[in-house]
Protein backbone atom coordinates (compact mmCIF):
# COMPACT_ATOMS: atom_id res chain seq x y z
CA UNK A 1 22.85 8.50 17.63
CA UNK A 2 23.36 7.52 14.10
CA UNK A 3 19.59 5.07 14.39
CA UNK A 4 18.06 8.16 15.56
CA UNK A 5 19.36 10.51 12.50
CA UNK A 6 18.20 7.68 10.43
CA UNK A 7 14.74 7.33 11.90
CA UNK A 8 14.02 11.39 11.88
CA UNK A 9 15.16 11.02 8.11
CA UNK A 10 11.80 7.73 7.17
CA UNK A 11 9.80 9.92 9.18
CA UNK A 12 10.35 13.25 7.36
CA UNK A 13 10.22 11.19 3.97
CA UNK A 14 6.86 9.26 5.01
CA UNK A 15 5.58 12.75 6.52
CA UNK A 16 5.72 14.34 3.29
CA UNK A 17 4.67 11.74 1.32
CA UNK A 18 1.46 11.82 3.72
CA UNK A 19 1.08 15.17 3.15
CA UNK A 20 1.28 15.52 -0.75
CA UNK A 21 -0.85 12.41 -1.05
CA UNK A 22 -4.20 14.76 -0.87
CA UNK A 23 -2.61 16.89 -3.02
CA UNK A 24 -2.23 14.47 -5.82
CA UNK A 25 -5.80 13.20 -5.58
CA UNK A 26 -7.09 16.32 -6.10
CA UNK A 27 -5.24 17.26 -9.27
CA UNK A 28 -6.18 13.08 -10.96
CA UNK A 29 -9.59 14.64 -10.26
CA UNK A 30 -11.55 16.93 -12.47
CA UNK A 31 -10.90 20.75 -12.34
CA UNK A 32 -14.02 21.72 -13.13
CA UNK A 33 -17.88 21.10 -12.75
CA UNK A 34 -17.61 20.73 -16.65
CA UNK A 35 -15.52 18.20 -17.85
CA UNK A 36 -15.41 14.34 -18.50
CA UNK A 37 -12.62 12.09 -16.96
CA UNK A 38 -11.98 8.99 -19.77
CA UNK A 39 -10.11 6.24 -18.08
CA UNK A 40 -8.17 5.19 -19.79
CA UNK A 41 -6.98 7.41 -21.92
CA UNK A 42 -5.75 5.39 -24.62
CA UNK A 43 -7.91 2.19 -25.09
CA UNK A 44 -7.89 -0.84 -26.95
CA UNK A 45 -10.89 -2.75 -29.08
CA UNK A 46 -12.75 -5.30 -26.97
CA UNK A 47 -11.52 -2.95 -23.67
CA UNK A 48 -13.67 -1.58 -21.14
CA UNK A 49 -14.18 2.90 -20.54
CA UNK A 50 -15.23 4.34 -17.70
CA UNK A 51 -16.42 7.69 -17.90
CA UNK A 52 -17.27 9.87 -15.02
CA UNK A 53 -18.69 13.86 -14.56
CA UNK A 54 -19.15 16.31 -11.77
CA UNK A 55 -21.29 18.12 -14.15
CA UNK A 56 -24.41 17.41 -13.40
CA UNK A 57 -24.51 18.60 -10.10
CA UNK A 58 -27.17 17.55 -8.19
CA UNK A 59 -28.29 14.81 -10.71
CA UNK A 60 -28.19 10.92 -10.12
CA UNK A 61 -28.62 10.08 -13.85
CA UNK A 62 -27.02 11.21 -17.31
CA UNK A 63 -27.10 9.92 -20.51
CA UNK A 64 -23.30 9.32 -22.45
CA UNK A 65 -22.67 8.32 -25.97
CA UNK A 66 -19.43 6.94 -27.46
CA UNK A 67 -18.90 6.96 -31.68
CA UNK A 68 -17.03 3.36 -30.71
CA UNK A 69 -19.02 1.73 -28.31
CA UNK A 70 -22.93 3.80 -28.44
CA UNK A 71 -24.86 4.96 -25.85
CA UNK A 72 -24.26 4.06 -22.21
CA UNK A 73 -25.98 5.30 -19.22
CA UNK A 74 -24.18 7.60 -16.26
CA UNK A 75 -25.33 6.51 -12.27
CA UNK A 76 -24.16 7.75 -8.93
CA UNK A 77 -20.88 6.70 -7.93
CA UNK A 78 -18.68 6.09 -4.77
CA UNK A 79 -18.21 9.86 -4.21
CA UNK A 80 -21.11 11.91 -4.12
CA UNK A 81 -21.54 14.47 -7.02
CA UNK A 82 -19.59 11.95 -9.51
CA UNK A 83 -21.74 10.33 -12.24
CA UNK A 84 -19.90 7.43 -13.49
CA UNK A 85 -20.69 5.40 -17.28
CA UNK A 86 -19.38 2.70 -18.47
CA UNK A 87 -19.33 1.15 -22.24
CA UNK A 88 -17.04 -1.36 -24.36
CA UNK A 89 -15.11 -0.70 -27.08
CA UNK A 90 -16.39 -3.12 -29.65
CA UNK A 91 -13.53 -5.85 -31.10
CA UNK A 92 -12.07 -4.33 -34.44
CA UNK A 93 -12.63 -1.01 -34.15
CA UNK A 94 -9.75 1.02 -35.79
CA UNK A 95 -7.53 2.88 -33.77
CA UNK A 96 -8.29 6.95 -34.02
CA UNK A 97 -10.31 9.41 -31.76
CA UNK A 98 -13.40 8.77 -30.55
CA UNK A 99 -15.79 11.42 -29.13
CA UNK A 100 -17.35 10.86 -26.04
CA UNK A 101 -20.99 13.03 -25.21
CA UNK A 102 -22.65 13.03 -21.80
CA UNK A 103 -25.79 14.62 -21.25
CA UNK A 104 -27.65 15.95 -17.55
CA UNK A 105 -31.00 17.26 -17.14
CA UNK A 106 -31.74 19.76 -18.04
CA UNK A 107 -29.78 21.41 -21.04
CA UNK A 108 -26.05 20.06 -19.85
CA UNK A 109 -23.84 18.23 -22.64
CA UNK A 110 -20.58 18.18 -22.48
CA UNK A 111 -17.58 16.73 -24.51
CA UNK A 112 -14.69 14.65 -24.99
CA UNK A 113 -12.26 12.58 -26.94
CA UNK A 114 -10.07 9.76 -25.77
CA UNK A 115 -8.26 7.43 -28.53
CA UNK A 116 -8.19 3.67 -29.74
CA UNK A 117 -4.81 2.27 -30.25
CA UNK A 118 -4.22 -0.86 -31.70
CA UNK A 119 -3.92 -3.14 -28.86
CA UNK A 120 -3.50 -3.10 -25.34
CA UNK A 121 0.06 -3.88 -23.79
CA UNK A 122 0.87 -7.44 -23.14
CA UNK A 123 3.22 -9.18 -20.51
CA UNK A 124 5.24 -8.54 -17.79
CA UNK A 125 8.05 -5.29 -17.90
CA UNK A 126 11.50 -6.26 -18.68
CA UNK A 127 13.50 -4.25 -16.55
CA UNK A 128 16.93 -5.99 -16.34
CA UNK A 129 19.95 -5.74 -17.81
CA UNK A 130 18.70 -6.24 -21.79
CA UNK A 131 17.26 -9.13 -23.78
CA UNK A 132 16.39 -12.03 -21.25
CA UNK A 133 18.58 -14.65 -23.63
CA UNK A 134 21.56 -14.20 -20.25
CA UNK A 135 19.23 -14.44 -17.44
CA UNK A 136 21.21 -17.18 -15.98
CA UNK A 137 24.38 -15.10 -16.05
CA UNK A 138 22.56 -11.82 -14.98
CA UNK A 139 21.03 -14.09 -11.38
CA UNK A 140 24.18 -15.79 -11.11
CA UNK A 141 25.94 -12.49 -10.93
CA UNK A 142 23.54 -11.12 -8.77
CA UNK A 143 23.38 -14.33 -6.16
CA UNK A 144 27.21 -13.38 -6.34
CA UNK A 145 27.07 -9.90 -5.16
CA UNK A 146 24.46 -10.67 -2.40
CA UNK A 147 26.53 -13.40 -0.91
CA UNK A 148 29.33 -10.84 -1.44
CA UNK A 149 27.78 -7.77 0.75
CA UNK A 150 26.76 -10.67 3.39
CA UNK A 151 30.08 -12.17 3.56
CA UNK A 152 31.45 -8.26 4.53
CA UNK A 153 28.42 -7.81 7.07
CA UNK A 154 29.51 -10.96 9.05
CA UNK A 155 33.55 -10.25 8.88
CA UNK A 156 32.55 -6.61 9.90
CA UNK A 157 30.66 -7.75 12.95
CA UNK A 158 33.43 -10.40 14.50
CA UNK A 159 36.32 -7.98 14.10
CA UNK A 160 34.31 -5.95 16.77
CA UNK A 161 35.72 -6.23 20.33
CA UNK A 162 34.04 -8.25 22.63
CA UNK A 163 32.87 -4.99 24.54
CA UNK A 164 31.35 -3.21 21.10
CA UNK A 165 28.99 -6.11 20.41
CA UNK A 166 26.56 -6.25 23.71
């Protein structure tokens, strides 16, 4: 009984996970047929942008410009409808807003901004317990409380009867 409460419970939580997935896709898309999508939204010199429209409609070709990295051109993409551009961010260009300008036959430009920072994020996420000077201690403790909650699954299990186990 209590297997089958658990089960119904994953299969709710993956069921509505499966259902707000389309959803979420279309909101990281576009709202309208005029806008730009910048990705990513903050970049770093010597980083690549990728820039990508609905508004051209019908179009297979635009034309973009960046005030960082200069003029790019705008094809077809995966999806159909979706130009999609892509420039580089020339090394030691100062962080600040740049405007990004993408033009569609026949009188279509639209406009944009995204900004440089500094410099992109290095390395791996610490997510522990603080500075990683007491690692050791930290996986010793941990190796501890895992051989801990094992130790109480076995005992629990062979103070079963005979009868309860099959």
């Amino acid at each position: 009984m209590r297997n089958t409460r658990i089960g119904a419970g994953i299969c709710l939580a993956v069921c509505s996970l499966a259902l707000a997935a389309p959803a979420a896709e279309a909101a990281a898309e576009p709202s309208g047929d005029q806008t730009i999508r910048i990705s990513p939204a903050k970049a770093s010199p010597g980083s690549q942008v990728t820039v990508s429209t609905r508004a051209c409609g019908k179009e297979t070709y635009g034309k973009g410009t960046s005030e960082a990295g200069g003029a790019f051109h705008l094809f077809e993409g995966d999806r159909k409808g979706v130009l999609v551009g892509v420039f580089d961010i020339p090394a030691g260009t100062r962080p600040g807003t740049d405007t990004v300008t993408v033009k569609c036959p026949p009188r279509i430009k639209i406009t944009d901004t995204y900004r440089i920072v500094d410099r992109a994020p290095s390395g791996g996420v610490d997510a522990g317990f603080g500075s990683s000077d007491g690692q050791g201690t930290q996986l010793a403790a941990g190796s501890v409380l895992l051989a801990a909650a094992a130790a109480g699954g076995v005992v629990r299990l062979r103070r079963r009867p005979a009868a309860a186990r099959s």
